[in-house]
C-alpha atoms as a PDB file:
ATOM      1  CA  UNK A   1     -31.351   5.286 -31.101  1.00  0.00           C
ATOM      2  CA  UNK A   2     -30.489   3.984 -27.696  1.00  0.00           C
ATOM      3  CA  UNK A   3     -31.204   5.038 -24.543  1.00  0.00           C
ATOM      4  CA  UNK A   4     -27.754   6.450 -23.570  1.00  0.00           C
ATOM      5  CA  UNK A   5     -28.204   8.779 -26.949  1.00  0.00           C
ATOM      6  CA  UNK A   6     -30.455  10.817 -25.424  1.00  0.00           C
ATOM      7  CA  UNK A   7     -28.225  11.066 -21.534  1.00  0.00           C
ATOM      8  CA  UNK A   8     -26.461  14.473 -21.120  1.00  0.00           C
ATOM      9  CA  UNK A   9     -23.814  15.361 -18.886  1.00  0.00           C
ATOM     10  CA  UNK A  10     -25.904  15.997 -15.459  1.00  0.00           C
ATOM     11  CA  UNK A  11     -28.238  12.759 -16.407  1.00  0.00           C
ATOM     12  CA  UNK A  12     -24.442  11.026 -16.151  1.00  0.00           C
ATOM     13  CA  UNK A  13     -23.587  12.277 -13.096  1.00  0.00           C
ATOM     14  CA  UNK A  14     -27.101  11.863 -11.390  1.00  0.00           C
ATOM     15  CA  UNK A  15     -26.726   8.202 -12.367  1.00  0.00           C
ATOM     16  CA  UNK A  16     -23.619   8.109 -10.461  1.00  0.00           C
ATOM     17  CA  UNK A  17     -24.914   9.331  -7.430  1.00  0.00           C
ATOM     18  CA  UNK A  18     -28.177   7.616  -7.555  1.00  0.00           C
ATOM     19  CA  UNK A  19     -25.892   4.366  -7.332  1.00  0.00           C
ATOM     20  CA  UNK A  20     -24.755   5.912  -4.199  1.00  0.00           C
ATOM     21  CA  UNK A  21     -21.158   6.356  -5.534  1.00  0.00           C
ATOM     22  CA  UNK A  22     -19.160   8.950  -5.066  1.00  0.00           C
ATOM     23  CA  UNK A  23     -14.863   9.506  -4.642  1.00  0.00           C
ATOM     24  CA  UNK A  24     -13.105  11.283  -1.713  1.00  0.00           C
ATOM     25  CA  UNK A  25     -10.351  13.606  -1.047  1.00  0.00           C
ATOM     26  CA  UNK A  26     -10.611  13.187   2.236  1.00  0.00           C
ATOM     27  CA  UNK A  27      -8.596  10.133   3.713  1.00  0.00           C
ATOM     28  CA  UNK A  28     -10.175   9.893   6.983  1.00  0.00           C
ATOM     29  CA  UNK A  29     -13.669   8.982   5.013  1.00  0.00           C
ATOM     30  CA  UNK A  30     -14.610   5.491   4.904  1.00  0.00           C
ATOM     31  CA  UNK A  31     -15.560   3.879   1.814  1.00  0.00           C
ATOM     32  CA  UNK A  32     -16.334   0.260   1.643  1.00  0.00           C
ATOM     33  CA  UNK A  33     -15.502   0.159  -2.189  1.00  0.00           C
ATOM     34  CA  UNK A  34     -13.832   3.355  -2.978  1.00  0.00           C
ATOM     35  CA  UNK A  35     -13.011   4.099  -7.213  1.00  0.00           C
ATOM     36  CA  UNK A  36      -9.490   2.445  -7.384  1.00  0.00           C
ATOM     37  CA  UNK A  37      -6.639   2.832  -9.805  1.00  0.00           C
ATOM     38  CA  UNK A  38      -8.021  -0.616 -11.875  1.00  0.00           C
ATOM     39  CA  UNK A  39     -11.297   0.878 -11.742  1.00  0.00           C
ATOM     40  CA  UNK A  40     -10.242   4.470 -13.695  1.00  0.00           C
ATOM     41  CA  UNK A  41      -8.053   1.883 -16.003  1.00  0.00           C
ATOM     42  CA  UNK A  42     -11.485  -0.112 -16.692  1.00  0.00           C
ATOM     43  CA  UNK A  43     -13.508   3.121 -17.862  1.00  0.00           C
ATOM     44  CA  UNK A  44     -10.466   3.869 -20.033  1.00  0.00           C
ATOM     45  CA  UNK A  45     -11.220   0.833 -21.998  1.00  0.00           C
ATOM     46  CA  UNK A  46     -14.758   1.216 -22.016  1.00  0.00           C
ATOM     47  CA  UNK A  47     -14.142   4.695 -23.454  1.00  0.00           C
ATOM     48  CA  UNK A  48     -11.308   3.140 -26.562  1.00  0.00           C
ATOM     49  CA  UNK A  49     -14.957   0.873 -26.954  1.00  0.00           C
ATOM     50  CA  UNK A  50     -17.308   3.001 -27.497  1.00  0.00           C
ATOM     51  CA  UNK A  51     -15.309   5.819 -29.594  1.00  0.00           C
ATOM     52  CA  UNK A  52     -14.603   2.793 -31.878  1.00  0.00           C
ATOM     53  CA  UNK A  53     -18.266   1.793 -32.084  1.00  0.00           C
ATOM     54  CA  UNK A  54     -19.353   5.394 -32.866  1.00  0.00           C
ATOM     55  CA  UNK A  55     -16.597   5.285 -35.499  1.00  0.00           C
ATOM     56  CA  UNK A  56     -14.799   8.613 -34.310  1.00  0.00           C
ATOM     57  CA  UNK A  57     -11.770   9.676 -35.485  1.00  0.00           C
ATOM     58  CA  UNK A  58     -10.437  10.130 -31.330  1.00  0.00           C
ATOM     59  CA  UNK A  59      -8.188   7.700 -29.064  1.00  0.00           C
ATOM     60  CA  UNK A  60      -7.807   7.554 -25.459  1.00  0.00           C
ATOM     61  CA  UNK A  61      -4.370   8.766 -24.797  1.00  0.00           C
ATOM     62  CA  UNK A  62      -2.053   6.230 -22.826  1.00  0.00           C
ATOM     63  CA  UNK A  63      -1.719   6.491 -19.160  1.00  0.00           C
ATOM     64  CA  UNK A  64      -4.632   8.083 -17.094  1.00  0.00           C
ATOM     65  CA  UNK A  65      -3.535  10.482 -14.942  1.00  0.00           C
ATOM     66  CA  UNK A  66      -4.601   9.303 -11.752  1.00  0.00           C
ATOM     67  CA  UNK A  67      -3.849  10.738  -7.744  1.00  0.00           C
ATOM     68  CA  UNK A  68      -4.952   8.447  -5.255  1.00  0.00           C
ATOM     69  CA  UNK A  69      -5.124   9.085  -1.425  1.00  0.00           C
ATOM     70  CA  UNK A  70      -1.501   9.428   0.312  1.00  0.00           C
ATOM     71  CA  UNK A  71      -1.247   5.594   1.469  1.00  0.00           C
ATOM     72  CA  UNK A  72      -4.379   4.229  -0.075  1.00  0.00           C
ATOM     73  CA  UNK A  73      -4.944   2.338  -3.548  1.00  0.00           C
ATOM     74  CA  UNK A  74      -8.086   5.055  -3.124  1.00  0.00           C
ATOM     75  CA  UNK A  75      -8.697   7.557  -6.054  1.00  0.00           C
ATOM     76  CA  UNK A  76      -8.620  11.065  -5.379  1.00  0.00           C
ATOM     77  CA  UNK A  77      -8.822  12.526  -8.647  1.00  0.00           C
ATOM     78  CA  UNK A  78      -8.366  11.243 -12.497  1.00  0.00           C
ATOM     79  CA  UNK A  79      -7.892  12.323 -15.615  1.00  0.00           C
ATOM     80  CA  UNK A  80      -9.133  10.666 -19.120  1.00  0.00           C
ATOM     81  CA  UNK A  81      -7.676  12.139 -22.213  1.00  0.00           C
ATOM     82  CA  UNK A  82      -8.520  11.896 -25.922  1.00  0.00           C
ATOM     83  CA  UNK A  83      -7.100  13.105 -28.798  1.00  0.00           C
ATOM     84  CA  UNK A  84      -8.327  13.306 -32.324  1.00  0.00           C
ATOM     85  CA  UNK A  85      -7.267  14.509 -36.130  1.00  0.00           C
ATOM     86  CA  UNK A  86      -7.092  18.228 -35.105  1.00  0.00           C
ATOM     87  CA  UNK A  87      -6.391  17.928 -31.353  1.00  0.00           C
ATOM     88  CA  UNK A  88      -4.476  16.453 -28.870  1.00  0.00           C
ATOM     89  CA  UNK A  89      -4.519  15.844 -25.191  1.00  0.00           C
ATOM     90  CA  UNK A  90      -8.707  16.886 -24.416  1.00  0.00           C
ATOM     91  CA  UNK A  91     -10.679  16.017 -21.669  1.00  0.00           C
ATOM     92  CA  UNK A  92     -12.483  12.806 -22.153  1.00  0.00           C
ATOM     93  CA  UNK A  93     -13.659  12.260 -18.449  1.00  0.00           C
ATOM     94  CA  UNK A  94     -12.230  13.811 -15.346  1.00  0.00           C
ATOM     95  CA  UNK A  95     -13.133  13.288 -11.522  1.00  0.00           C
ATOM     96  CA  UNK A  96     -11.781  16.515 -10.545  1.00  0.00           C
ATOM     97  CA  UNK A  97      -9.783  17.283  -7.398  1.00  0.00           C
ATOM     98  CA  UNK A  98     -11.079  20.687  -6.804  1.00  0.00           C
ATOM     99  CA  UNK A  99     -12.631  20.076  -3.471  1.00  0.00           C
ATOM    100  CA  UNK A 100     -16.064  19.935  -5.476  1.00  0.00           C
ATOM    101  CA  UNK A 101     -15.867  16.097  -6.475  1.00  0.00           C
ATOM    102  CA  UNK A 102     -17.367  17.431 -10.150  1.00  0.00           C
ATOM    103  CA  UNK A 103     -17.520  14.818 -12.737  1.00  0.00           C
ATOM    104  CA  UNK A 104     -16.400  16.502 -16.077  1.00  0.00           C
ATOM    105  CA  UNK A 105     -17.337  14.658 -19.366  1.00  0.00           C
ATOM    106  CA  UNK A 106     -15.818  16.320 -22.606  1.00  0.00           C
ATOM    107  CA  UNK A 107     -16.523  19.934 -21.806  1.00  0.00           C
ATOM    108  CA  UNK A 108     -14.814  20.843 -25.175  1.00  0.00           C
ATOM    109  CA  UNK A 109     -17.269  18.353 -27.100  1.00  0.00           C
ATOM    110  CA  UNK A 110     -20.650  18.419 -29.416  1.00  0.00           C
ATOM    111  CA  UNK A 111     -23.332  16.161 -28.357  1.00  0.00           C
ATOM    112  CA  UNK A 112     -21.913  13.730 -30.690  1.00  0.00           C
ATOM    113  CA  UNK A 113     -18.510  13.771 -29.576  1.00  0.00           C
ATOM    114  CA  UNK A 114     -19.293  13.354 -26.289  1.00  0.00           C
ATOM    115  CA  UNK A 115     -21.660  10.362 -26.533  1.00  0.00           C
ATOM    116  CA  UNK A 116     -18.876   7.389 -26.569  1.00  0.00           C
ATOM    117  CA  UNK A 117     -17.335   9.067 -23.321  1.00  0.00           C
ATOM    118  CA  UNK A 118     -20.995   8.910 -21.392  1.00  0.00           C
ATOM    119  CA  UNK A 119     -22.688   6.000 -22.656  1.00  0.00           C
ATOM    120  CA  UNK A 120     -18.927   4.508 -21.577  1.00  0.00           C
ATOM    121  CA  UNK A 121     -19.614   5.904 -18.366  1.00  0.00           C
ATOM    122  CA  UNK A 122     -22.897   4.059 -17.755  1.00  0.00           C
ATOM    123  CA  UNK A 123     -21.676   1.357 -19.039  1.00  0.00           C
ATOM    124  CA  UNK A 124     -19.029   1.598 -16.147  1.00  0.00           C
ATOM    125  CA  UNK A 125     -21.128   2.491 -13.118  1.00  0.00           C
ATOM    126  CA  UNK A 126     -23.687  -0.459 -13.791  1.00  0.00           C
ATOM    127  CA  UNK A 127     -20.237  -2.794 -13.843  1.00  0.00           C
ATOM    128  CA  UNK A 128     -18.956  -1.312 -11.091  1.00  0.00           C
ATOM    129  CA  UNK A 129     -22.424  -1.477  -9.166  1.00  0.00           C
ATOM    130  CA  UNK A 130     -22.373  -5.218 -10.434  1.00  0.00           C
ATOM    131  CA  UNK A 131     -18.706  -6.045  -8.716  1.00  0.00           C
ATOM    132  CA  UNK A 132     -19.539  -4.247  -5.397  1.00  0.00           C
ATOM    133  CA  UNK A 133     -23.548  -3.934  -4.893  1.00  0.00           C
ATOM    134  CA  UNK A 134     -25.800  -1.186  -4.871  1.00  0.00           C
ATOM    135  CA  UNK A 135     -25.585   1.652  -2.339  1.00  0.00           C
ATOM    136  CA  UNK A 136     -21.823   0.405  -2.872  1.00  0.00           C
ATOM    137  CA  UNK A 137     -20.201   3.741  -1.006  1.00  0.00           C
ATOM    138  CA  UNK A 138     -21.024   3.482   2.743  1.00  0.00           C
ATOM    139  CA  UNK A 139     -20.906   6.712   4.713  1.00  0.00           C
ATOM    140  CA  UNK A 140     -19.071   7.420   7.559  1.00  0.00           C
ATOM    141  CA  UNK A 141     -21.939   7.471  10.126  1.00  0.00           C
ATOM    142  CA  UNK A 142     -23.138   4.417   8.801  1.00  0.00           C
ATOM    143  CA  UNK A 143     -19.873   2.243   9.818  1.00  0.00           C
ATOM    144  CA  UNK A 144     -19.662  -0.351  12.510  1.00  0.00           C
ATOM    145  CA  UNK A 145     -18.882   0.632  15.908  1.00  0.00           C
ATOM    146  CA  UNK A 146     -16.225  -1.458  17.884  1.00  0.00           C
ATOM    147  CA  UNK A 147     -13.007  -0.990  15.826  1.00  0.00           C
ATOM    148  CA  UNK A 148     -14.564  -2.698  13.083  1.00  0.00           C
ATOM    149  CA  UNK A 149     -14.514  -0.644  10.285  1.00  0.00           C
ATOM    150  CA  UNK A 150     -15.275  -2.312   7.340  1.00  0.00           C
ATOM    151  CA  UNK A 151     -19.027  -3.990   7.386  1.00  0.00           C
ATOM    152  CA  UNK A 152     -19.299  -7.478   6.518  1.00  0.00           C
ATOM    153  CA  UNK A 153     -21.176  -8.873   3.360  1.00  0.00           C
ATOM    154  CA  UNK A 154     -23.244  -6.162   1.763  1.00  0.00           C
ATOM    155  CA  UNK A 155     -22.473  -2.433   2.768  1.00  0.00           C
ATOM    156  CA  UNK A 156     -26.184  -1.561   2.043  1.00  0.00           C
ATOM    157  CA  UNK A 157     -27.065  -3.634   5.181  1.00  0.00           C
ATOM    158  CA  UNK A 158     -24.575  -2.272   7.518  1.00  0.00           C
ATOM    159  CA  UNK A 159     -25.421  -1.033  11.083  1.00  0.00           C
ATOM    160  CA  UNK A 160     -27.431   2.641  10.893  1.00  0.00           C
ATOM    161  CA  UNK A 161     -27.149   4.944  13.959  1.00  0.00           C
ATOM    162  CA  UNK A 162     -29.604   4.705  16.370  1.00  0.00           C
ATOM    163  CA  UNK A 163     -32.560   6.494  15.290  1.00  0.00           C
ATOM    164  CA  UNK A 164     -31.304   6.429  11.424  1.00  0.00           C
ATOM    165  CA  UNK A 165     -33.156   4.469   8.733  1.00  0.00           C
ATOM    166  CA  UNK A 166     -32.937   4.343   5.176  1.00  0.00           C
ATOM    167  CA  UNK A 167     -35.023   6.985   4.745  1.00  0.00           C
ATOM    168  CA  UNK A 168     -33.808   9.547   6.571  1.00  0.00           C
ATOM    169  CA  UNK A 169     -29.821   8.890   6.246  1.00  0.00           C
ATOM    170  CA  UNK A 170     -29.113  11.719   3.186  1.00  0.00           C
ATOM    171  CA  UNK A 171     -25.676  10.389   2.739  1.00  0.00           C
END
């Protein structure tokens, strides 16, 4: 049994957040290295991978539905889909555009059913965190004054507010 057996829905998302990621519906937000269209298509693979190693009878379906942010490569929302013997068209993982930024893994599925789609997930975040560096979503109070917007090198050192340290920026 491996660790990600024993992960459950929340214990996904909290690992998301603890890598200080998060999307956006709002395109005014900065994000250093926001979730982008490549990066939904990348978890869909990861998901075809581990429903074939837990020998499922499910495939992804073809074509994530995916909304980014009106002039931005940016996602706003996606939508994973599976279907299977009996079913078609299921959620498999969805970063919902409800206002809420919710995370939905398989609501429809047993423990068993759902464990390709989350250990997948993991799997994900800790390559994502790999490409773009921990703490890899900067928040907006934390960006560089002076019309430059974007911090240089890694976002996890950028410029803090006067008066802000790591410890007591919540973002």
């Amino acid at each position: 049994m491996s660790a990600t057996d024993r992960i459950t829905r929340d214990d996904a998302r909290a690992y998301f957040a603890s890598k200080g990621m998060r999307y956006t519906q709002d395109p005014s937000e900065f994000m250093a290295y926001p979730i982008h269209w490549g990066d939904i298509v990348r978890l869909w693979c990861m998901c075809e991978e581990h429903i074939g190693e837990a020998e499922l009878e499910m495939h992804m379906r073809p074509k994530p539905k995916i909304k980014r942010i009106r002039g931005r490569d940016q996602v706003r929302e996606a939508y994973l889909r599976v279907d299977g013997p009996y079913f078609t068209n299921r959620e498999a993982i969805s970063f919902n555009g409800d206002g809420d930024m919710f995370i939905g893994f398989a609501g429809w599925a047993s423990d068993k059913n759902v464990r390709p789609f989350l250990s997948a997930f993991i799997e994900w975040v800790d390559w994502f965190v790999g490409q773009y560096g921990e703490r890899a979503v900067v928040p907006a109070s934390m960006v560089l004054r002076g019309g430059a917007n974007v911090p240089q090198g890694n976002p996890a050192q950028a410029v803090r507010p006067a008066g802000e340290t790591p410890a007591t920026n919540k973002n």
